[in-house]
N, C-alpha and C. Protein backbone atom coordinates (compact mmCIF):
# COMPACT_ATOMS: atom_id res chain seq x y z
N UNK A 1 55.63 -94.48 165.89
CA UNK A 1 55.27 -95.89 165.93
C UNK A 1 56.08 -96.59 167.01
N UNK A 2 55.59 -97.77 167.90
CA UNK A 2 56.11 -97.94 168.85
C UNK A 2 56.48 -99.51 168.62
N UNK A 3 57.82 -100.14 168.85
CA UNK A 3 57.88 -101.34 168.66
C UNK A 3 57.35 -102.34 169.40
N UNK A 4 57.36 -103.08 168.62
CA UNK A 4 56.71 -104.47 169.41
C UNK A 4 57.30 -105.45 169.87
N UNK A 5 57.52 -105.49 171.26
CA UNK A 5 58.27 -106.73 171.57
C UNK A 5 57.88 -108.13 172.07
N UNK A 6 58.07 -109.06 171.27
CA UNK A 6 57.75 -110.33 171.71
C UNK A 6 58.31 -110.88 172.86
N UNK A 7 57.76 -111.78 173.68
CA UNK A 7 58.02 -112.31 174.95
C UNK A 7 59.22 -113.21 174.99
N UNK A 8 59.23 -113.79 173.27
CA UNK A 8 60.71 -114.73 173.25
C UNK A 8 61.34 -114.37 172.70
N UNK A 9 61.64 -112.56 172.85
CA UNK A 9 63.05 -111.90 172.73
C UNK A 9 63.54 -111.31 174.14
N UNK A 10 62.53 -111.71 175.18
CA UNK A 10 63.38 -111.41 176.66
C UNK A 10 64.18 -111.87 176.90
N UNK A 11 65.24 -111.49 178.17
CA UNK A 11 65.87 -112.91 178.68
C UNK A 11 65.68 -112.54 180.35
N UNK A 12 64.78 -112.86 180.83
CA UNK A 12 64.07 -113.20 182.22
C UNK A 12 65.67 -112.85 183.05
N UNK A 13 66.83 -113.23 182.85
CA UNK A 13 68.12 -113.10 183.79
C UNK A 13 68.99 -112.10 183.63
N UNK A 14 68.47 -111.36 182.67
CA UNK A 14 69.59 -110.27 181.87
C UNK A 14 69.39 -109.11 183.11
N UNK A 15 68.44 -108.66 184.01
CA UNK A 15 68.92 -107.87 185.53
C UNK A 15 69.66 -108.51 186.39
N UNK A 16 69.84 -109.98 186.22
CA UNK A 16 70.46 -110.62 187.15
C UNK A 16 72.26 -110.44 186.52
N UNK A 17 72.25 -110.75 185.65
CA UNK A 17 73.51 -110.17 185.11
C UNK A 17 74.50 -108.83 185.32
N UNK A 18 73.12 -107.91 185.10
CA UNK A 18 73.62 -106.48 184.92
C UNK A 18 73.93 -106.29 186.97
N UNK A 19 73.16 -106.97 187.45
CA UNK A 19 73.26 -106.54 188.77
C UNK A 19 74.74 -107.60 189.54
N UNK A 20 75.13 -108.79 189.18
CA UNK A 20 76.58 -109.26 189.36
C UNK A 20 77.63 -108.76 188.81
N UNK A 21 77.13 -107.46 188.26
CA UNK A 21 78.63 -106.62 187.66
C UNK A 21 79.06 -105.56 188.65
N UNK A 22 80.04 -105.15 189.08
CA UNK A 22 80.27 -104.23 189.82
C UNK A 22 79.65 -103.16 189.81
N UNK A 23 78.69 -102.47 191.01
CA UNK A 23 77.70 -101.13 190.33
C UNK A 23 76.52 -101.34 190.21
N UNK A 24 76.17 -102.79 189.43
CA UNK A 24 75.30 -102.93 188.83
C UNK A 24 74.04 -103.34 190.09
N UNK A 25 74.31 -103.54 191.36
CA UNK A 25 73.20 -104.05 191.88
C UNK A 25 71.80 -103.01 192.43
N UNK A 26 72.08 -101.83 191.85
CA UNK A 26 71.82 -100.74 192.31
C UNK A 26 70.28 -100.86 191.48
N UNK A 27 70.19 -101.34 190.40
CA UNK A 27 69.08 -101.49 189.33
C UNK A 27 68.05 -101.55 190.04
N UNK A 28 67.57 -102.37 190.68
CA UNK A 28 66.24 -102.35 190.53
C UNK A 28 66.12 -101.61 192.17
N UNK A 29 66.32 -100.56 192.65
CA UNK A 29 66.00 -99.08 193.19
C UNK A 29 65.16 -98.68 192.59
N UNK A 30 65.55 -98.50 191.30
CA UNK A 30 64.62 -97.05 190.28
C UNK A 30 63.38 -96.92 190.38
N UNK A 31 62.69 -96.40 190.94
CA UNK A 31 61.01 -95.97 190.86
C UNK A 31 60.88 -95.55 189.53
N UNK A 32 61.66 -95.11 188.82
CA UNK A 32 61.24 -94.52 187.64
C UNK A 32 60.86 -93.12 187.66
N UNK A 33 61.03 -92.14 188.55
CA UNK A 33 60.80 -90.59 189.17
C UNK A 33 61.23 -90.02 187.60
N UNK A 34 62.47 -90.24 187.09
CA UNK A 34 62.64 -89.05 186.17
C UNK A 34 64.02 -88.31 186.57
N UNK A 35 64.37 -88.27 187.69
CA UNK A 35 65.02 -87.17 188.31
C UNK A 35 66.01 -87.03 187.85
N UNK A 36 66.82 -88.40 186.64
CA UNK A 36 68.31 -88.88 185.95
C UNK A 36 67.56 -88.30 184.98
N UNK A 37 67.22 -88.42 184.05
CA UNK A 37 66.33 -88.18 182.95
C UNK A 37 66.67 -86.82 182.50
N UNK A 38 66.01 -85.94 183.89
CA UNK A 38 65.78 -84.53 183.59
C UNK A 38 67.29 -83.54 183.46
N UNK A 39 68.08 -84.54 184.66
CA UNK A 39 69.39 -83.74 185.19
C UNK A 39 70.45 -84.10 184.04
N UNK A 40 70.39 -85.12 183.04
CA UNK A 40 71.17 -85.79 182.14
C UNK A 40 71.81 -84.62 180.68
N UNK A 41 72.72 -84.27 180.68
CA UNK A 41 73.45 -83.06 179.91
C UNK A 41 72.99 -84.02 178.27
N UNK A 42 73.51 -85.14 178.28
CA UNK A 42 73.41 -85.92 176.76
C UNK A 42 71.79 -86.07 176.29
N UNK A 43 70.91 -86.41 177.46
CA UNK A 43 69.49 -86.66 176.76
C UNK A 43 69.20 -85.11 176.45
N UNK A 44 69.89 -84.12 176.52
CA UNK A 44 69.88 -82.30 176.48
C UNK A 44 69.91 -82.29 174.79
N UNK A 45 71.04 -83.44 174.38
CA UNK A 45 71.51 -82.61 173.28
C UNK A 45 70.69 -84.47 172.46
N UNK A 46 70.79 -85.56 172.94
CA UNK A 46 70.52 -86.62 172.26
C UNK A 46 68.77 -87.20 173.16
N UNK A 47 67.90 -87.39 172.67
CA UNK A 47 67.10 -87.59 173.16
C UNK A 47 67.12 -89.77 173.14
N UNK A 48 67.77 -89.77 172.31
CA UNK A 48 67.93 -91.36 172.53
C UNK A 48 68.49 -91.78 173.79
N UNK A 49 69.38 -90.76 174.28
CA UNK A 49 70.00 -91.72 175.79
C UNK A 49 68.56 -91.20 176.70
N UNK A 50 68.49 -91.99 177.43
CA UNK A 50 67.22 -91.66 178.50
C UNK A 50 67.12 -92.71 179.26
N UNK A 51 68.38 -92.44 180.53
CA UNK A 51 68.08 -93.68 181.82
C UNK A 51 67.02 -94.13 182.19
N UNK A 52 66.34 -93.47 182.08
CA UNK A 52 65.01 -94.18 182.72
C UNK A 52 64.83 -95.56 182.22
N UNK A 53 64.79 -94.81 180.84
CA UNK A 53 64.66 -96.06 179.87
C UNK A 53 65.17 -97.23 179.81
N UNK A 54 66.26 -96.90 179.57
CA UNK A 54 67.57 -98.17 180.06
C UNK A 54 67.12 -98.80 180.31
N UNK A 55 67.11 -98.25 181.72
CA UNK A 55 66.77 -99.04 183.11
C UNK A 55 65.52 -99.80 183.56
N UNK A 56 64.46 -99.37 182.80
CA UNK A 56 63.18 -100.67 182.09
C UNK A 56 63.55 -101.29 181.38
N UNK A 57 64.18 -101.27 180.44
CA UNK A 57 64.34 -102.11 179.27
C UNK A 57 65.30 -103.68 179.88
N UNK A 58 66.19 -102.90 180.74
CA UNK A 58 66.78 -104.03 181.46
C UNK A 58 66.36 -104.45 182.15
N UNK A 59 65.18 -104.27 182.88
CA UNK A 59 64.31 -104.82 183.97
C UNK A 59 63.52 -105.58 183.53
N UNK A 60 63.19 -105.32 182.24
CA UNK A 60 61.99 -106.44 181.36
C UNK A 60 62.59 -107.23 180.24
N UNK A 61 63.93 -107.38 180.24
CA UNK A 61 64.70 -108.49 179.96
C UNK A 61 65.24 -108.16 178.59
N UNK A 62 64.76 -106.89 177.91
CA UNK A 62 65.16 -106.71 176.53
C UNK A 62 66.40 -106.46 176.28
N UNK A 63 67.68 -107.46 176.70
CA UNK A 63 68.85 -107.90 176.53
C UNK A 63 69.62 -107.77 175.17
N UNK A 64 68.87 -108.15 174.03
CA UNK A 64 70.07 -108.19 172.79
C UNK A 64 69.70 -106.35 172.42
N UNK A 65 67.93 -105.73 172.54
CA UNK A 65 68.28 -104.42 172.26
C UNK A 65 69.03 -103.33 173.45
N UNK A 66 69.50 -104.06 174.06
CA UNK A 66 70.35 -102.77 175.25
C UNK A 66 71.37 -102.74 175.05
N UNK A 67 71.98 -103.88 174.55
CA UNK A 67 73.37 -104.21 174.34
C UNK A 67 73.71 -104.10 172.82
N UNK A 68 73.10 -104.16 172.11
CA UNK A 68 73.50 -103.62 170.72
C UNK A 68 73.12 -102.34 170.34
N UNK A 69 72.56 -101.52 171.59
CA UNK A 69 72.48 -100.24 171.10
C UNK A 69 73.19 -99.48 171.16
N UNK A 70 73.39 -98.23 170.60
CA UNK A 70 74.57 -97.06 170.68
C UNK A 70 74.50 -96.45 171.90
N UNK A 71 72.66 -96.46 172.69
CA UNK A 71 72.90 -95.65 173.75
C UNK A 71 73.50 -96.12 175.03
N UNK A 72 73.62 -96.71 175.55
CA UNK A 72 74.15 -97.05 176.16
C UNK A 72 75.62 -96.35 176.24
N UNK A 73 76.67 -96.45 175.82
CA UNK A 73 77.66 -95.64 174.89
C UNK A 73 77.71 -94.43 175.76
N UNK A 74 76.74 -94.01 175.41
CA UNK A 74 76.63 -92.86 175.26
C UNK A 74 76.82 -91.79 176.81
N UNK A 75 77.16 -92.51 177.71
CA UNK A 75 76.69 -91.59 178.95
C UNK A 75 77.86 -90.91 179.28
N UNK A 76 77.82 -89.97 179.82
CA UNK A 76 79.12 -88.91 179.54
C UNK A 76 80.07 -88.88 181.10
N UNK A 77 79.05 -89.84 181.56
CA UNK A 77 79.85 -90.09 183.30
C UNK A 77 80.28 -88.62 183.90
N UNK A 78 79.07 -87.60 183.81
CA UNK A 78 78.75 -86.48 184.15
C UNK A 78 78.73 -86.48 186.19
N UNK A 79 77.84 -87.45 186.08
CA UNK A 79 77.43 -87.84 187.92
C UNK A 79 76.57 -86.93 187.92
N UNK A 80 75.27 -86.26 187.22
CA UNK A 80 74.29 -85.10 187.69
C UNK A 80 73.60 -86.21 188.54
N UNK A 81 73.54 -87.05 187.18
CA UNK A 81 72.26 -88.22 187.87
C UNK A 81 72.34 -88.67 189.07
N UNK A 82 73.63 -89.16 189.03
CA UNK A 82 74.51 -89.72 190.08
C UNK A 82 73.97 -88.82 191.66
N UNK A 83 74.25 -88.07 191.34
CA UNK A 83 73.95 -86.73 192.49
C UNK A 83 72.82 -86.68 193.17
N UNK A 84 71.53 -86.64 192.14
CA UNK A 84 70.33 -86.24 192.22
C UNK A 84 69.38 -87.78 192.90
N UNK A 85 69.70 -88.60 192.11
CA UNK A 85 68.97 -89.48 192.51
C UNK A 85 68.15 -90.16 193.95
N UNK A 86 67.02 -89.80 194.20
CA UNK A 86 66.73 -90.14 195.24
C UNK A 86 66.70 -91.55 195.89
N UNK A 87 66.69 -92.18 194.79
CA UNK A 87 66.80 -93.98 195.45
C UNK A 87 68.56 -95.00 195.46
N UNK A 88 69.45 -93.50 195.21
CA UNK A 88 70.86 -94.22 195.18
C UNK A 88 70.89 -95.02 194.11
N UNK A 89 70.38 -95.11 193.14
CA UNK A 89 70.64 -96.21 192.00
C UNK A 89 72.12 -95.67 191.08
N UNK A 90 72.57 -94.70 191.45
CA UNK A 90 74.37 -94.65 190.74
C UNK A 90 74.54 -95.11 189.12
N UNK A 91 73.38 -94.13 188.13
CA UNK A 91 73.31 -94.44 187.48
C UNK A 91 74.36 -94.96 186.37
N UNK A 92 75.28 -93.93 186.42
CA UNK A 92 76.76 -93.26 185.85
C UNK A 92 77.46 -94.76 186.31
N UNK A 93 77.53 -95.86 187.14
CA UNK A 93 77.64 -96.50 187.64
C UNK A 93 77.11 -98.15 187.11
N UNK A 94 76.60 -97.60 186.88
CA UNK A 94 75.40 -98.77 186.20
C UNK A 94 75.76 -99.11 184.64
N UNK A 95 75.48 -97.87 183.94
CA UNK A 95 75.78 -97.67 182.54
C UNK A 95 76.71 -98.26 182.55
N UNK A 96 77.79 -98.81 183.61
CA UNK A 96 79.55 -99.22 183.33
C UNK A 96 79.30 -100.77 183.83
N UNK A 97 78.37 -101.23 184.44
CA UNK A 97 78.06 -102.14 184.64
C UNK A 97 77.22 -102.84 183.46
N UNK A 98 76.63 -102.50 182.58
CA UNK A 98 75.63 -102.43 181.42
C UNK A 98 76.65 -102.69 180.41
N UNK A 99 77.49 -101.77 179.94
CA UNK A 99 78.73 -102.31 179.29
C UNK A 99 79.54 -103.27 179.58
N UNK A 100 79.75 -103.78 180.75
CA UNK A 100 80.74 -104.61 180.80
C UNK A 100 80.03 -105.72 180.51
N UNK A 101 78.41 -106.16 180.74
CA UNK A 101 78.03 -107.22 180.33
C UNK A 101 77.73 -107.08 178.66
N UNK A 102 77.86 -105.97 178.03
CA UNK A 102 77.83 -105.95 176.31
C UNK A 102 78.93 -106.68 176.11
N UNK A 103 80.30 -106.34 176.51
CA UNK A 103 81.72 -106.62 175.91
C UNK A 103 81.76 -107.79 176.62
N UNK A 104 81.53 -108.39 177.55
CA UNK A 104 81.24 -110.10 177.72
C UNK A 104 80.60 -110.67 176.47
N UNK A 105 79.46 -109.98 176.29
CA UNK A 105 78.70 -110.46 175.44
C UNK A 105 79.12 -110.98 174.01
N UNK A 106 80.08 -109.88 173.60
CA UNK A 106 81.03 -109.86 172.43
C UNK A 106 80.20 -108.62 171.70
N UNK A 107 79.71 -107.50 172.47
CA UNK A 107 79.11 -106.55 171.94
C UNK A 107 79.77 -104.93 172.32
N UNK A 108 81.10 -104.95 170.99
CA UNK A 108 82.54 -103.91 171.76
C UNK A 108 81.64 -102.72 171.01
N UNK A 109 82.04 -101.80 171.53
CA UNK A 109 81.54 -100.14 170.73
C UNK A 109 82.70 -99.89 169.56
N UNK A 110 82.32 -99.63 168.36
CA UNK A 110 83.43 -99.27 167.16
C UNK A 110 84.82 -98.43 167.95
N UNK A 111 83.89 -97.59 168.80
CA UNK A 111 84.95 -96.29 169.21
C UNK A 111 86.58 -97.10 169.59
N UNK A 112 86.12 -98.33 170.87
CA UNK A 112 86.81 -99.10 171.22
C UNK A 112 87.42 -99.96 170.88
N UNK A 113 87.06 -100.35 169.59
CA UNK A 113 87.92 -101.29 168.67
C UNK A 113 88.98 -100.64 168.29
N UNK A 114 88.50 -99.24 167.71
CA UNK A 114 89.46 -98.41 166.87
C UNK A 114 90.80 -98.18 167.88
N UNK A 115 90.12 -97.85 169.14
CA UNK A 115 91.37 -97.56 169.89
C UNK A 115 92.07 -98.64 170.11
N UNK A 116 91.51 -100.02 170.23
CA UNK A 116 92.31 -101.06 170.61
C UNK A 116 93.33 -101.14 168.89
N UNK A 117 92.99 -101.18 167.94
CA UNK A 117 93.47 -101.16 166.72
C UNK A 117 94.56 -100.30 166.46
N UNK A 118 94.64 -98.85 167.18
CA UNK A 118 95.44 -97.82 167.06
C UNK A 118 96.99 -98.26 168.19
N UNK A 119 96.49 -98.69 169.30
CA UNK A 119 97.39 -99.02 170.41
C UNK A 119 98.12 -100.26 169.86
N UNK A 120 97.25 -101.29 169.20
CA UNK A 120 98.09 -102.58 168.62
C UNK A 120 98.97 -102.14 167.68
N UNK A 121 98.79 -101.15 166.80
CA UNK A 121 99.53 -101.12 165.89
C UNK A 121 101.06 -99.95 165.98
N UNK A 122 100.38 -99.19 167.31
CA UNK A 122 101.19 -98.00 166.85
C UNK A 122 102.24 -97.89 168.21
N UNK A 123 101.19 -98.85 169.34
CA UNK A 123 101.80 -98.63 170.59
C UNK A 123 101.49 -97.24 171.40
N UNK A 124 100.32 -96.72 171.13
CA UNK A 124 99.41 -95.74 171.55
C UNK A 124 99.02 -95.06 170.50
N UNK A 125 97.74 -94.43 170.82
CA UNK A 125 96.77 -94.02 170.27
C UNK A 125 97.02 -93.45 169.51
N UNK A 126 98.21 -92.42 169.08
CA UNK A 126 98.02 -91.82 168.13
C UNK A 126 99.15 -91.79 167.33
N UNK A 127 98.99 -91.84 165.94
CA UNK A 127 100.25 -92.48 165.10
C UNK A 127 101.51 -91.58 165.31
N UNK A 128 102.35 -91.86 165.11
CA UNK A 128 103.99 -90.44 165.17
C UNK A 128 104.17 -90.48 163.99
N UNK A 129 104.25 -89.48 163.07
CA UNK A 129 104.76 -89.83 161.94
C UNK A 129 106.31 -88.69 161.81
N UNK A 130 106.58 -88.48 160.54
CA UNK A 130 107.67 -87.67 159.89
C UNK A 130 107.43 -86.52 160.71
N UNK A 131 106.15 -85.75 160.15
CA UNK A 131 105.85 -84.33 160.52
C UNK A 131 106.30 -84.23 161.98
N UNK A 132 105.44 -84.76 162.81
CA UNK A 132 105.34 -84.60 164.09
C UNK A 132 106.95 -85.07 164.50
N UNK A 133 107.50 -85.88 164.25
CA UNK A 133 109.10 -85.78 165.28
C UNK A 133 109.50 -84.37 164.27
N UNK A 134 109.68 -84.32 163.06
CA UNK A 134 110.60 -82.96 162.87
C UNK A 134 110.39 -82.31 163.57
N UNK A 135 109.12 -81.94 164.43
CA UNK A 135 108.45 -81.36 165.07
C UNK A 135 109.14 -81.01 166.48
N UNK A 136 108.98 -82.00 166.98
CA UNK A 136 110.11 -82.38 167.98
C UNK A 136 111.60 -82.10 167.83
N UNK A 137 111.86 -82.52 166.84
CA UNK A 137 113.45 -82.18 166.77
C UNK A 137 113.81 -80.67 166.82
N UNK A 138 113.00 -79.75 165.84
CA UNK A 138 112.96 -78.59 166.32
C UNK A 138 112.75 -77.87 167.83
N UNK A 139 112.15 -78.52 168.44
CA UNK A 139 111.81 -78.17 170.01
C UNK A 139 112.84 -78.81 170.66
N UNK A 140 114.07 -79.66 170.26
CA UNK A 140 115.00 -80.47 171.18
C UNK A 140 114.38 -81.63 171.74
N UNK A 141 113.14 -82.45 171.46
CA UNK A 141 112.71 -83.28 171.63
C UNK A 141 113.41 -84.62 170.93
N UNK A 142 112.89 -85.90 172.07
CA UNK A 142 113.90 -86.48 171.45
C UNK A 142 112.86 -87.61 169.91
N UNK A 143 112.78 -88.42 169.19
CA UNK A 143 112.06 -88.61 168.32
C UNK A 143 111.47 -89.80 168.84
N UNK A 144 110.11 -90.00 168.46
CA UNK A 144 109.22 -91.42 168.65
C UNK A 144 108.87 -91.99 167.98
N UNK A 145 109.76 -93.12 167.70
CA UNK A 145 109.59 -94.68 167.31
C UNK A 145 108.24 -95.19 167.57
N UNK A 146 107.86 -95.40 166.52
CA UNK A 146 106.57 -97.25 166.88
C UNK A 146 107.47 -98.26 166.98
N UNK A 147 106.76 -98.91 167.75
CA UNK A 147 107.88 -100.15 168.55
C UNK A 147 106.82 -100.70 169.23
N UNK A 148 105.69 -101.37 168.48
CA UNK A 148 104.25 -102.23 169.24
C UNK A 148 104.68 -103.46 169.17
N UNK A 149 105.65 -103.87 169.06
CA UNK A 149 105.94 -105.69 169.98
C UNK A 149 105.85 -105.93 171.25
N UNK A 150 106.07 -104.66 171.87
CA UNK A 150 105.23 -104.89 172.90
C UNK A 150 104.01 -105.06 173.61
N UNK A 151 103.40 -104.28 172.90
CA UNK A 151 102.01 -104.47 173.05
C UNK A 151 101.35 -105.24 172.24
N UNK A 152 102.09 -106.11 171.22
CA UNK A 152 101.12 -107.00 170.67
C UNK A 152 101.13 -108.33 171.43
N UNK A 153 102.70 -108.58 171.84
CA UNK A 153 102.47 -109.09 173.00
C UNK A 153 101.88 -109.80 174.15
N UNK A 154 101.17 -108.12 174.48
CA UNK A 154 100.56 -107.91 175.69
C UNK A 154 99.23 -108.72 175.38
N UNK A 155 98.95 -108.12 174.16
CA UNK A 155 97.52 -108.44 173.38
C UNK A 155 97.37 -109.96 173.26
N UNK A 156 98.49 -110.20 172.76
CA UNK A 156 98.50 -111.82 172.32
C UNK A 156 98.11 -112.60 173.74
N UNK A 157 98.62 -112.46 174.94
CA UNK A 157 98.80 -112.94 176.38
C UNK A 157 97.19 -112.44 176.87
N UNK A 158 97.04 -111.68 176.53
CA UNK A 158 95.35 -111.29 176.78
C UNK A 158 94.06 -111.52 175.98
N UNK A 159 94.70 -111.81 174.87
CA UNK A 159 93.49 -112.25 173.70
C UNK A 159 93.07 -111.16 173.45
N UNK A 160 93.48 -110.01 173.29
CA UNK A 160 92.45 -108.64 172.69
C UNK A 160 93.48 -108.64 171.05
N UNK A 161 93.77 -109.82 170.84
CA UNK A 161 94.65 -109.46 169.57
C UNK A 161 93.51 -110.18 168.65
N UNK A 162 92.75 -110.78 169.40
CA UNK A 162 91.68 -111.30 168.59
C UNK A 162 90.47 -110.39 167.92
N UNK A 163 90.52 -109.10 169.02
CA UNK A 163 89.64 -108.09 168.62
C UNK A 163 90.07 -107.35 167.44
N UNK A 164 91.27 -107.41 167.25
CA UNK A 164 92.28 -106.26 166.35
C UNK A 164 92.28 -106.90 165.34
N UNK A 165 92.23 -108.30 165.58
CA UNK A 165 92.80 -109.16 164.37
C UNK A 165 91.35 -109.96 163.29
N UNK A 166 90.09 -109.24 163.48
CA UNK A 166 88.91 -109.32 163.12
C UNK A 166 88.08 -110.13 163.17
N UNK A 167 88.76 -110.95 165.33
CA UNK A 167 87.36 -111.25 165.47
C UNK A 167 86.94 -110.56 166.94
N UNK A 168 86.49 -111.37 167.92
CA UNK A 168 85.77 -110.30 168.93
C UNK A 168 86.76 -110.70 170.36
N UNK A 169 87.00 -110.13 171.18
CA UNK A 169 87.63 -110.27 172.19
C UNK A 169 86.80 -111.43 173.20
């Protein structure tokens, strides 16, 4: 079944957007050939990512579903596409341009919260606990402290403490 999209869920400027992002002016190149499509390792294993697609969907203004979708996300910044493409559109390129107008938007990927959540709290990504310094101490290592005042900080001076702190950056 194929959805239906109404005309006053476009937004007529949402290529104009994606194309004032760094990367992004490359969009409307695409003939639509296929050639990203075919060469793409993720549409291999996920049939939901599919540049092509995207890359209409943003051309015909369907703005809140590009940006609240997972695929997008999803591109593995492989460069096949990148490679192959006969009209230079830099897809791998684009996709990063496509995101940056989501997270303007206030539309962050979970993945990225979590990490911003892990770094606020722990002062990088991944927690130190007991185990892991004994760990260390046995190897002559020296032990690691959490000590994120600094980086909350950082956060606070940047406003991503707003993302951590449950609302949106």
């Amino acid at each position: 079944m194929k959805e239906v999209v109404e005309m006053k869920d476009l937004d007529s400027n949402f290529k104009n957007q994606v194309m004032s992002e760094p990367n992004g002016q490359n969009i409307t190149k695409c003939f639509s050939c296929g050639t990203c499509t075919a060469s793409c390792p993720v549409r291999e294993i996920d049939e939901i990512f599919n540049p092509r697609k995207i890359i209409h969907m943003v051309l015909l203004g369907m703005k809140e579903t590009v940006l609240k979708s997972e695929f997008v996300w999803l591109c593995s910044t492989c460069y096949a596409c990148f490679e192959r493409c006969p009209q230079d559109v830099r897809i791998t390129e684009l996709m990063n341009a496509i995101k940056n107008v989501a997270v303007k938007e206030g539309f962050i990927h979970p993945a990225f919260t979590a990490q911003a959540e892990l770094i606020y709290n722990n002062g990088r990504l991944y927690d130190v606990d007991d185990f892991i310094n004994k760990k260390r101490n046995k190897a002559e290592l020296p032990q690691i402290e959490n000590k994120p005042a600094a980086i909350k900080k950082i956060f606070s001076k940047t406003g991503l403490n707003s993302l951590v702190e449950g609302g949106k950056a």
